[in-house]
Protein backbone atom coordinates (compact mmCIF):
# COMPACT_ATOMS: atom_id res chain seq x y z
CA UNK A 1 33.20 -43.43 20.61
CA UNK A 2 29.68 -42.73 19.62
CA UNK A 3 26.76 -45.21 20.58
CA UNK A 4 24.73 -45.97 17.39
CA UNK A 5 22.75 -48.40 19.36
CA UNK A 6 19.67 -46.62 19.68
CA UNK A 7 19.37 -45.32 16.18
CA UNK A 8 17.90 -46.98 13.64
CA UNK A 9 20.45 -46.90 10.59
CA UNK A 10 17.88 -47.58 7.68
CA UNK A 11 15.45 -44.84 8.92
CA UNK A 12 18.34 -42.16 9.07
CA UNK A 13 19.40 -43.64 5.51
CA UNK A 14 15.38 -43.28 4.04
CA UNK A 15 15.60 -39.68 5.79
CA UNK A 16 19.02 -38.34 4.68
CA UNK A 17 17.50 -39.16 1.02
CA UNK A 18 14.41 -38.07 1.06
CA UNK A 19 16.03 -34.47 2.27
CA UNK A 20 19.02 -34.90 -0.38
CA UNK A 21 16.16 -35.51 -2.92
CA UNK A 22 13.92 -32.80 -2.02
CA UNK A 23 16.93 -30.21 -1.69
CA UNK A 24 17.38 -31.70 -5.93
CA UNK A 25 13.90 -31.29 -7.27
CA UNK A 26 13.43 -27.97 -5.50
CA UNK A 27 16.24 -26.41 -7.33
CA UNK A 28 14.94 -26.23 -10.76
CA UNK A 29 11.25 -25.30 -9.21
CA UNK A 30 12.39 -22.27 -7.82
CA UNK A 31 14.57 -20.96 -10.72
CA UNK A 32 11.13 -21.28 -13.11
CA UNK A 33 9.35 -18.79 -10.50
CA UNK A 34 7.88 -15.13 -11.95
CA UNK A 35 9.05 -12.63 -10.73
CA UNK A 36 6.60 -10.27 -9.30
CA UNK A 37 5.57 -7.35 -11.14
CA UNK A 38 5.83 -4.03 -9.70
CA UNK A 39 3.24 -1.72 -9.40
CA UNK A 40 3.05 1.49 -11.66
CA UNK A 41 1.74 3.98 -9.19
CA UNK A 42 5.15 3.94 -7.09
CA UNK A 43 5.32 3.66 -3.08
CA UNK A 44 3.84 4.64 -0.07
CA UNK A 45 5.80 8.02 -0.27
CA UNK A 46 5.20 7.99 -3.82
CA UNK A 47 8.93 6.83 -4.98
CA UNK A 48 8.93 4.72 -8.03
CA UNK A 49 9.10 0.95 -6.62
CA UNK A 50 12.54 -0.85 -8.09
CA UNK A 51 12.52 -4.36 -9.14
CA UNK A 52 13.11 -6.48 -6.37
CA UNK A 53 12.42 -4.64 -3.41
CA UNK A 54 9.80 -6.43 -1.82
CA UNK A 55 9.02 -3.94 0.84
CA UNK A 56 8.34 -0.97 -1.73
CA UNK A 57 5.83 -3.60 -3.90
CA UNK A 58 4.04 -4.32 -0.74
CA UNK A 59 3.84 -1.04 0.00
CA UNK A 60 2.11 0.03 -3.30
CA UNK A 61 -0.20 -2.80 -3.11
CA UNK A 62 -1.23 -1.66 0.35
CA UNK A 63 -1.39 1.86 -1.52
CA UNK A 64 -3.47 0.53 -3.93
CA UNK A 65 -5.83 -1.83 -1.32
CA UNK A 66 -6.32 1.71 0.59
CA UNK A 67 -7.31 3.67 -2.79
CA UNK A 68 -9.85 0.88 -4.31
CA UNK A 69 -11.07 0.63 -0.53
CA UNK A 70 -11.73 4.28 -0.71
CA UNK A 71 -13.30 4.51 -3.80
CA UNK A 72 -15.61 1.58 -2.46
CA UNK A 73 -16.66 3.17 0.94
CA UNK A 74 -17.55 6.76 -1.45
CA UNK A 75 -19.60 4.70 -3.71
CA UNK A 76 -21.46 3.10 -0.40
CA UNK A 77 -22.05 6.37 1.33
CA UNK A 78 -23.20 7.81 -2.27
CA UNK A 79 -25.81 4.29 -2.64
CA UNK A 80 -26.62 5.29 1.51
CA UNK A 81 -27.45 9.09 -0.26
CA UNK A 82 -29.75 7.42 -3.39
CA UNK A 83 -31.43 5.09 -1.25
CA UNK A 84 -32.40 7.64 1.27
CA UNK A 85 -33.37 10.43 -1.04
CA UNK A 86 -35.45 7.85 -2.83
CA UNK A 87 -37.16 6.68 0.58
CA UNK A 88 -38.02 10.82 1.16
CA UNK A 89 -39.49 11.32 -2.11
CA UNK A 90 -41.73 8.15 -1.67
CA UNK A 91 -42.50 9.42 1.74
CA UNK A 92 -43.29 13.09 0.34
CA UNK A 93 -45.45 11.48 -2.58
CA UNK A 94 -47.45 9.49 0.06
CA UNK A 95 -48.02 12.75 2.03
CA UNK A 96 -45.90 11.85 4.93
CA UNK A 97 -43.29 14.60 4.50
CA UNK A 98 -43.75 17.92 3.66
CA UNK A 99 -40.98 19.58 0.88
CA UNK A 100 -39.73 21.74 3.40
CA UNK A 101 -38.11 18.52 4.99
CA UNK A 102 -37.36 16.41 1.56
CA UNK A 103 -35.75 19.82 0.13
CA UNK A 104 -33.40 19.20 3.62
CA UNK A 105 -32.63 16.27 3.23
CA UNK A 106 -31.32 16.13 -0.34
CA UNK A 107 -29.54 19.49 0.65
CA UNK A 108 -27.86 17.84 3.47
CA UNK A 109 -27.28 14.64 1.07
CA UNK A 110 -25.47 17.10 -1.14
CA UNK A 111 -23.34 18.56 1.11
CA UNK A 112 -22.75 15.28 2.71
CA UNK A 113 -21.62 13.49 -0.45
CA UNK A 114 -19.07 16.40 -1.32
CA UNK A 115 -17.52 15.89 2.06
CA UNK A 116 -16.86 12.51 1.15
CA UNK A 117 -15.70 13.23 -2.09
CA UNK A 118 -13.59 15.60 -0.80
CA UNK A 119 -11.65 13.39 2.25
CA UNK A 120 -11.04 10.49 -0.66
CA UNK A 121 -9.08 13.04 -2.67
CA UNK A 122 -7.26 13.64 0.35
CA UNK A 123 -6.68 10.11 1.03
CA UNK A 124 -5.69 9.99 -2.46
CA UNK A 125 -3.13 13.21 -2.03
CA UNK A 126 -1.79 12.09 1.22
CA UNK A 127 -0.58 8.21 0.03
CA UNK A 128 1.08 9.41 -2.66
């Protein structure tokens, strides 16, 4: 025979409804969810992502975070370019710099900034 003697009977009772009335209200709270929408720019290997499959939508989501995280580290290195250029020229106007330096500098910018055009696109290429 089971010993009851150590449990107390109204806090298993309080306990066994509070779960009974959680497992209740919870049903109705899930079926009103959204579903979540899937992304239009397909998969990691580029695959179109079917509804429901929760690994392919968080893999084009991380395919997405990776593109818009590109983009955002081009537009730095291209602000890094501008600022620079513009701290040259001031230097060159001041009579710090002679062209022959400022014209390589913004030659090397150039080159610079088309290299970093050019790895995005690959980025881009390669994720999808």
């Amino acid at each position: 025979m089971i010993c009851f003697k150590n449990i107390d009977v109204a806090k298993f009772f309080h306990i066994a409804f509070f779960c009974a009335l959680v497992l209740m209200l919870s049903g109705p709270a899930m079926a009103a969810l959204p579903t979540m929408p899937t992304p239009t720019g397909g998969g990691l290997g580029g695959a179109a992502v079917q509804d429901g499959d929760f690994f392919g939508i968080f893999g084009a989501y991380f395919k997405a975070g990776l593109t818009i995280l590109g983009l955002v580290l081009a537009a730095l290195a291209f602000l890094m370019v501008v600022v620079g250029s513009i701290s040259r020229w001031r230097q060159y106007s001041q009579g710090k710099l002679e062209i022959a330096d400022l014209k390589e500098y913004l030659i090397m910018s150039v080159i610079i900034i088309a290299f970093v055009i050019m790895m995005v696109k690959y980025a881009f290429e390669t994720l999808a």
